[in-house]
C-alpha atoms as a PDB file:
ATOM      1  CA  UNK A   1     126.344  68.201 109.471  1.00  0.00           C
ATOM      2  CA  UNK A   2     124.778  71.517 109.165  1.00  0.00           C
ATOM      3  CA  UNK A   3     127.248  73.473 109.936  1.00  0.00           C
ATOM      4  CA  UNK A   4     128.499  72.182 106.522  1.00  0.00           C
ATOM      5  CA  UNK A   5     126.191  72.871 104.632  1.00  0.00           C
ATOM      6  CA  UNK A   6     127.345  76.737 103.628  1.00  0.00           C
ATOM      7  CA  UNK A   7     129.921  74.643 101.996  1.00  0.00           C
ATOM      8  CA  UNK A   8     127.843  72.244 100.285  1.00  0.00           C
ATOM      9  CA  UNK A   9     127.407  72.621  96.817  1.00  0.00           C
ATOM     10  CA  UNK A  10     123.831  72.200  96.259  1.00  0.00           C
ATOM     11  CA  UNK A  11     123.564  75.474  99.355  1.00  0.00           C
ATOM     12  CA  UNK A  12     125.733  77.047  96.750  1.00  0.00           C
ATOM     13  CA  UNK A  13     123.434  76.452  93.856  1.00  0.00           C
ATOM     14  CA  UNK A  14     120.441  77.624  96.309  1.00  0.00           C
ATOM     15  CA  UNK A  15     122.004  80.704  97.262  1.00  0.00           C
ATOM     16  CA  UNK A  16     122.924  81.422  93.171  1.00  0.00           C
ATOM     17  CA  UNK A  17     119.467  81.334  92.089  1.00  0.00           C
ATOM     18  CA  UNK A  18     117.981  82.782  94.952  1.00  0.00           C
ATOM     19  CA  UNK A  19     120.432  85.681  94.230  1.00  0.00           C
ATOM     20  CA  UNK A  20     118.220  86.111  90.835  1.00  0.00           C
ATOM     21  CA  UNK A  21     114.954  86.306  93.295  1.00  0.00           C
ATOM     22  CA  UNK A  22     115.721  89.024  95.331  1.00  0.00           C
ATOM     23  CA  UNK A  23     117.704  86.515  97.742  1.00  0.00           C
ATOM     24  CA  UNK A  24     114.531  84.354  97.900  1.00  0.00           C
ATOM     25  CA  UNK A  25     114.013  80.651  97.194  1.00  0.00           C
ATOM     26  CA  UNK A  26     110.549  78.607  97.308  1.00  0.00           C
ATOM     27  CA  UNK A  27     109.687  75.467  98.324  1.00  0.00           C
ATOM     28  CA  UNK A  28     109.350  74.049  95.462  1.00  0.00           C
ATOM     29  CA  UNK A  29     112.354  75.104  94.482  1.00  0.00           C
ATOM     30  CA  UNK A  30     114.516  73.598  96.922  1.00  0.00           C
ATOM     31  CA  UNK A  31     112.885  70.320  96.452  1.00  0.00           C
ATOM     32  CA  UNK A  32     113.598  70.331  92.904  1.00  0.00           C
ATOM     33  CA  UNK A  33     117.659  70.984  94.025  1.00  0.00           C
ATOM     34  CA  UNK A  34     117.401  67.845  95.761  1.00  0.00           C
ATOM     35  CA  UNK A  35     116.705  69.595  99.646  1.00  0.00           C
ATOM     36  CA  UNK A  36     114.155  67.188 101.259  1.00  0.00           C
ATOM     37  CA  UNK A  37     111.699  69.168 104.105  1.00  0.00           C
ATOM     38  CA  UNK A  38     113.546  67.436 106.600  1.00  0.00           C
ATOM     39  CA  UNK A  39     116.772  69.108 105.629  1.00  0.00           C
ATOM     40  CA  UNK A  40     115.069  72.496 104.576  1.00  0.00           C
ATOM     41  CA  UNK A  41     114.798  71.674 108.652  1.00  0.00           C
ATOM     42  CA  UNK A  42     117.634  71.646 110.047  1.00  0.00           C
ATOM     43  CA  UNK A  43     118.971  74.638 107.849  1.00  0.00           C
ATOM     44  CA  UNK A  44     116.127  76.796 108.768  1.00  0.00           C
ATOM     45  CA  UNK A  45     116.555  75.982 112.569  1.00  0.00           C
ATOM     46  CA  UNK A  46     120.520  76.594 111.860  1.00  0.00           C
ATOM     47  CA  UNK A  47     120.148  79.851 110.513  1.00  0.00           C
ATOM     48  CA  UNK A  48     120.862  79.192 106.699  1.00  0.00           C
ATOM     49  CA  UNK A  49     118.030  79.772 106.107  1.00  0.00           C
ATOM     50  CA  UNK A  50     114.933  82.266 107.125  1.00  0.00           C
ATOM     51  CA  UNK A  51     111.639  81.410 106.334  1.00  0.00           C
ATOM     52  CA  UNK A  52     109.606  84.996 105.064  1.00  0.00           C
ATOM     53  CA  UNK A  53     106.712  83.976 103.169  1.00  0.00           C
ATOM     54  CA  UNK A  54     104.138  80.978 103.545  1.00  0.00           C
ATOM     55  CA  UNK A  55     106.129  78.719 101.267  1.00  0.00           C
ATOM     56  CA  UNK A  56     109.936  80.518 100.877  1.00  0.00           C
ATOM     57  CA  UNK A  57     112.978  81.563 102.069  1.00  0.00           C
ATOM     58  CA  UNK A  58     115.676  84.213 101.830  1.00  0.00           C
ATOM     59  CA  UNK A  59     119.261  83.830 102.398  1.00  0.00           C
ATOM     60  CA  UNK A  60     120.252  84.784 105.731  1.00  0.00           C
ATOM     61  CA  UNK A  61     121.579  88.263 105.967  1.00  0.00           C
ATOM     62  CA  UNK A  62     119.605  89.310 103.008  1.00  0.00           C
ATOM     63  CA  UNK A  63     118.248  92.972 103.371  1.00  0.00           C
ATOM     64  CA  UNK A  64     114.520  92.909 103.821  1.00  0.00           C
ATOM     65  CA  UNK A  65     113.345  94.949 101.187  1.00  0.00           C
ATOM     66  CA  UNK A  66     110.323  95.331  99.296  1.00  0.00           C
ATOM     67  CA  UNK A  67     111.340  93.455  96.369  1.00  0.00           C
ATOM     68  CA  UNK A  68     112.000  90.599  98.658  1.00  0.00           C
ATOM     69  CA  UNK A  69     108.597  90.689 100.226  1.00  0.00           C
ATOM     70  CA  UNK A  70     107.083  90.561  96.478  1.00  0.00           C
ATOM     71  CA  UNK A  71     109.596  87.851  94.826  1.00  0.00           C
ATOM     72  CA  UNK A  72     108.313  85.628  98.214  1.00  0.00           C
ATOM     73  CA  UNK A  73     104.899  86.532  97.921  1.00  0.00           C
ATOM     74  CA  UNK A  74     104.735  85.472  93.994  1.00  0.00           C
ATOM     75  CA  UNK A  75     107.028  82.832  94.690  1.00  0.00           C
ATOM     76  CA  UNK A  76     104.441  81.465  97.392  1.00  0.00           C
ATOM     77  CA  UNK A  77     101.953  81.613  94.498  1.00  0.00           C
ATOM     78  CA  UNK A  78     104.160  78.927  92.731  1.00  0.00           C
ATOM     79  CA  UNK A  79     104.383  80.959  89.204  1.00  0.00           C
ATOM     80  CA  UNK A  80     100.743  81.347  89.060  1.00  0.00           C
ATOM     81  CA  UNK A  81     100.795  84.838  90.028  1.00  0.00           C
ATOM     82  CA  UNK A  82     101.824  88.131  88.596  1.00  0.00           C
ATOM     83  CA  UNK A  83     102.674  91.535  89.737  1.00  0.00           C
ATOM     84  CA  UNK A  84      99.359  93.826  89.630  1.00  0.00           C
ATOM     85  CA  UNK A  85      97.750  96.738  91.155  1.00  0.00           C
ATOM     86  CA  UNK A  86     100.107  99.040  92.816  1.00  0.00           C
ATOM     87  CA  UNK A  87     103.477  96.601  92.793  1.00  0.00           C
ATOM     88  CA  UNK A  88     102.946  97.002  88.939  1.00  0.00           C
ATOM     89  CA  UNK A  89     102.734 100.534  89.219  1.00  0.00           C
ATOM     90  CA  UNK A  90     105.672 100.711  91.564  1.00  0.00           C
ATOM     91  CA  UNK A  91     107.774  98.524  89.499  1.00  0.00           C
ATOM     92  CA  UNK A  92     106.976 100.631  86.292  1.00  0.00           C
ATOM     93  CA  UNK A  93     108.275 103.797  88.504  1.00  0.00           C
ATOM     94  CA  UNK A  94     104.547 105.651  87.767  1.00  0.00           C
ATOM     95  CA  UNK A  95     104.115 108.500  89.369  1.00  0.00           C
ATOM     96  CA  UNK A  96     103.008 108.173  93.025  1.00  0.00           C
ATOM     97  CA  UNK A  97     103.382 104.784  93.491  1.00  0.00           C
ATOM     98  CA  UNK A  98     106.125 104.160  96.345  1.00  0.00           C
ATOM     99  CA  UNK A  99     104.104 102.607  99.023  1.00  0.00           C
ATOM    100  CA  UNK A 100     105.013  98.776 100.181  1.00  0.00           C
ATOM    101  CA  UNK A 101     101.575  97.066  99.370  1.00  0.00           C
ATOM    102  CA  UNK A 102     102.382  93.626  97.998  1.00  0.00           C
ATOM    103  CA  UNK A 103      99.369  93.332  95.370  1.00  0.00           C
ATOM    104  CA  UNK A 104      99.230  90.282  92.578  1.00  0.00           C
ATOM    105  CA  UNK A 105      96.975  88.390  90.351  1.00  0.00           C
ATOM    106  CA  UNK A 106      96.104  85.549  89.291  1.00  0.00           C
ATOM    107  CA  UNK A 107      93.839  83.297  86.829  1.00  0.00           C
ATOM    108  CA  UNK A 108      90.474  82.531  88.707  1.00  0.00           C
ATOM    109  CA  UNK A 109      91.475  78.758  89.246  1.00  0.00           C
ATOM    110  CA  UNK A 110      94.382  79.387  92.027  1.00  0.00           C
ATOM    111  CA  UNK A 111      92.489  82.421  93.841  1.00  0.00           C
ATOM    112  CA  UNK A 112      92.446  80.162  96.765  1.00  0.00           C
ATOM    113  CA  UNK A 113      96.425  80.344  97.167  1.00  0.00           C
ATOM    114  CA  UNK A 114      97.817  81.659  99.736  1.00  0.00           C
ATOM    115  CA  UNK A 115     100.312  84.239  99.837  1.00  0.00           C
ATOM    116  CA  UNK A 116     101.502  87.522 101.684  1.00  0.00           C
ATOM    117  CA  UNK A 117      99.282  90.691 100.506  1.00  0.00           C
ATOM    118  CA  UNK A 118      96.408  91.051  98.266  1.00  0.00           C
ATOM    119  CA  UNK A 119      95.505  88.421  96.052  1.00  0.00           C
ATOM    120  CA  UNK A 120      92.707  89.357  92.987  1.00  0.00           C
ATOM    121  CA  UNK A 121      91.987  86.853  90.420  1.00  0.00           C
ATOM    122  CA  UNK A 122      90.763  87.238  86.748  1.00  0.00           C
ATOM    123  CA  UNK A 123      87.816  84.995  85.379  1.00  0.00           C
ATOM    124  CA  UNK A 124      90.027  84.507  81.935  1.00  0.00           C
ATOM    125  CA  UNK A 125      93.765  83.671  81.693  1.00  0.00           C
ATOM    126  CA  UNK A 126      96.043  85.932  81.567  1.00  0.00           C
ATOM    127  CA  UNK A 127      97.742  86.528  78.154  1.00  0.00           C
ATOM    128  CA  UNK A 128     101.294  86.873  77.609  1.00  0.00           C
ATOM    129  CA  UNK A 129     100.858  90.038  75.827  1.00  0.00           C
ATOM    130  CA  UNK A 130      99.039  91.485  78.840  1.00  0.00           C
ATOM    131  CA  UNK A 131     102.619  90.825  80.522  1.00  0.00           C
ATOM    132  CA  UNK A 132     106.585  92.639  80.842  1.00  0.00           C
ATOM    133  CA  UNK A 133     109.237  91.748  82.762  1.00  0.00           C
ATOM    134  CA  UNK A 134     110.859  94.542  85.298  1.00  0.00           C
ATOM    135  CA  UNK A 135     113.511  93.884  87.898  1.00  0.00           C
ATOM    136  CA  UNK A 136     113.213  90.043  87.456  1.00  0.00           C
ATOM    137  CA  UNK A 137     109.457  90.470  88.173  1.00  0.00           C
ATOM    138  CA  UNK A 138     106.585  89.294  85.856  1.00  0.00           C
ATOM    139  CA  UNK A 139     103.905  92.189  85.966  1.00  0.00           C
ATOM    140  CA  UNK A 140     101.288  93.341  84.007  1.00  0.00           C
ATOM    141  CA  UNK A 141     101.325  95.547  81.661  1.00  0.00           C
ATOM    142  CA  UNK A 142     100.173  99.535  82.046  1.00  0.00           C
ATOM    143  CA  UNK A 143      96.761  98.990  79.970  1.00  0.00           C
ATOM    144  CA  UNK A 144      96.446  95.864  82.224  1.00  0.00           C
ATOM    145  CA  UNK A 145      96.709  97.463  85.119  1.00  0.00           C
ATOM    146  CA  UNK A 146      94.164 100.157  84.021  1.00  0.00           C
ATOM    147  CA  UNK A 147      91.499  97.695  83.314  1.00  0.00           C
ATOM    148  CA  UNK A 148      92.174  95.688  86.808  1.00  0.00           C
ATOM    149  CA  UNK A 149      92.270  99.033  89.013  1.00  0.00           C
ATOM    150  CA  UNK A 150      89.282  98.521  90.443  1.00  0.00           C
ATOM    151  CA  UNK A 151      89.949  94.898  91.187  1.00  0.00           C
ATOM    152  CA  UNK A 152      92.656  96.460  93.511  1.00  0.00           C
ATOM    153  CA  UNK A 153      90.412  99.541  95.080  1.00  0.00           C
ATOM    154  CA  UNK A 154      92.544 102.067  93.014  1.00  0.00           C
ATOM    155  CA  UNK A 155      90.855 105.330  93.365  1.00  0.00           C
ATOM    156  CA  UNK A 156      89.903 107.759  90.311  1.00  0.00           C
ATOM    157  CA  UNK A 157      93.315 109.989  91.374  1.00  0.00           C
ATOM    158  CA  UNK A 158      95.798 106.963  91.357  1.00  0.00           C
ATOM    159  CA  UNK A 159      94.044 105.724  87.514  1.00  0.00           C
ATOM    160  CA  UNK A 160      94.261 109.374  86.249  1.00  0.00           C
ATOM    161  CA  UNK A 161      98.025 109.985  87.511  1.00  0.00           C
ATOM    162  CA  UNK A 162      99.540 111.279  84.144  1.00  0.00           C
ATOM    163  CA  UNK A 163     102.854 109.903  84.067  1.00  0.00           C
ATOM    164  CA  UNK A 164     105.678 112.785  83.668  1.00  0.00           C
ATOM    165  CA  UNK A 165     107.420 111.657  80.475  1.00  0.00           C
ATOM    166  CA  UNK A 166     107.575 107.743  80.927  1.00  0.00           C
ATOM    167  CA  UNK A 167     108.161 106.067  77.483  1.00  0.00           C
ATOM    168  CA  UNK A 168     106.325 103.011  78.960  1.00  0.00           C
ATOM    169  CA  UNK A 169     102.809 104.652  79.302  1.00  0.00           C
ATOM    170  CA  UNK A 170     101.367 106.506  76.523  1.00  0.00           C
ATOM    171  CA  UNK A 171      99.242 109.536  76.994  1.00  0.00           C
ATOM    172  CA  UNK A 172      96.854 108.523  75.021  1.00  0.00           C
ATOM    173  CA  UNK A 173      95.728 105.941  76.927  1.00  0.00           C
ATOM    174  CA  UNK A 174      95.329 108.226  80.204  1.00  0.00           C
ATOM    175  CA  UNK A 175      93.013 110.562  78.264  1.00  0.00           C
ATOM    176  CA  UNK A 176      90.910 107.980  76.448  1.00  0.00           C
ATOM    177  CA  UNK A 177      90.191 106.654  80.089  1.00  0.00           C
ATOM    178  CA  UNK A 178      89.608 110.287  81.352  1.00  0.00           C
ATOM    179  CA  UNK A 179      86.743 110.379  78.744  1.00  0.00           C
ATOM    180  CA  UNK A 180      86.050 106.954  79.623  1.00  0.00           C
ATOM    181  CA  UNK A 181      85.705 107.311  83.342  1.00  0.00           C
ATOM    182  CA  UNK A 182      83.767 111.254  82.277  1.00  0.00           C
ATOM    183  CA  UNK A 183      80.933 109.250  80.583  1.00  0.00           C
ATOM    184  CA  UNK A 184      80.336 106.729  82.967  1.00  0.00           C
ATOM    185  CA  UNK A 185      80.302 109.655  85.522  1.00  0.00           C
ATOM    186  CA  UNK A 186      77.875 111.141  83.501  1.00  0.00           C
ATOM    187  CA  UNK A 187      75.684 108.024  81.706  1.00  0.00           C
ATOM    188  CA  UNK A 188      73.804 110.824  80.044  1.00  0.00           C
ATOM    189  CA  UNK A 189      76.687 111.563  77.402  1.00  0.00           C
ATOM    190  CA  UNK A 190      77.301 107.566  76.935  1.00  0.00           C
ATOM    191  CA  UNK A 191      73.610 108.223  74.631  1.00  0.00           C
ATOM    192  CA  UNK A 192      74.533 110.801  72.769  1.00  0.00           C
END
């Protein structure tokens, strides 16, 4: 009965929105398509599908990539989470940012979740306005990301990265925090 199941058409409806997700499903997801646990099962043990985060799946032969590892680690998060810290930067295409750290957050109440990479939460919810949409992928926004850096460890060289003529960032933003981050090196001109 599986072995049927490529030809099934709820598999076919699984594999057509996991195709939006970087070839990655949830849970949840299935469930809501009408695939009980016991059947997410037997497909998992026949190959149809691959379990790669805590709570999803990805096609089988789907390229593991690093948008795959992010769409399962928000996925796992169960669209409480957002792309932050240096996924946001990554998925922008900033300057410097090309490494595979999986980094998200999330509104204080669901910082227990867990999920592949580094989870940081923020005491107040987080506004749609603080929010884009690149690749499929709900991040934050450049200012966003500025104000969470150190939430994510981001050192004074990865905030100050100028970006080389990116329409998304402004300038202005990256010297009003270069005076910002100049004063609070120095408290002595935050006086005067």
């Amino acid at each position: 009965h599986c072995h049927t199941a490529a030809m099934n058409p709820r598999y076919r409806s699984i594999a057509a929105l996991a195709a939006t997700q970087h070839s990655v499903i949830s849970g949840a997801q299935l469930l809501s398509l009408g695939i009980s646990t016991s059947v997410r099962a037997k497909w998992v043990a026949a190959g149809l599908l691959d379990p790669v985060g805590h709570r999803s799946f990805a096609m089988p032969g789907s390229q593991a990539t690093w948008e795959r590892s992010l769409s399962a680690a928000l996925l796992d998060l169960g669209g409480v989470g957002v792309a932050a810290g240096r996924s946001a930067a990554r998925l922008m295409g900033l300057d410097g940012f090309h490494g595979d750290q999986l980094e998200m957050l999330v509104h204080r109440p669901f910082r227990r979740r867990v999920t592949s990479g580094t989870l940081r939460s923020s005491l107040s919810p987080i506004p749609r306005t603080d929010l884009q949409r690149i690749d499929g992928f709900e991040a934050v926004r450049a200012e966003r990301l500025i104000l969470d850096a150190p939430l994510f460890g981001f050192s004074k060289a990865e905030i100050l990265r100028r970006p080389e003529q990116d329409p998304r960032v402004e300038g202005g933003l990256f010297d009003r925090l270069q005076t910002l981050l100049d004063a609070l090196a120095e408290p002595s001109e935050l006086v005067q």
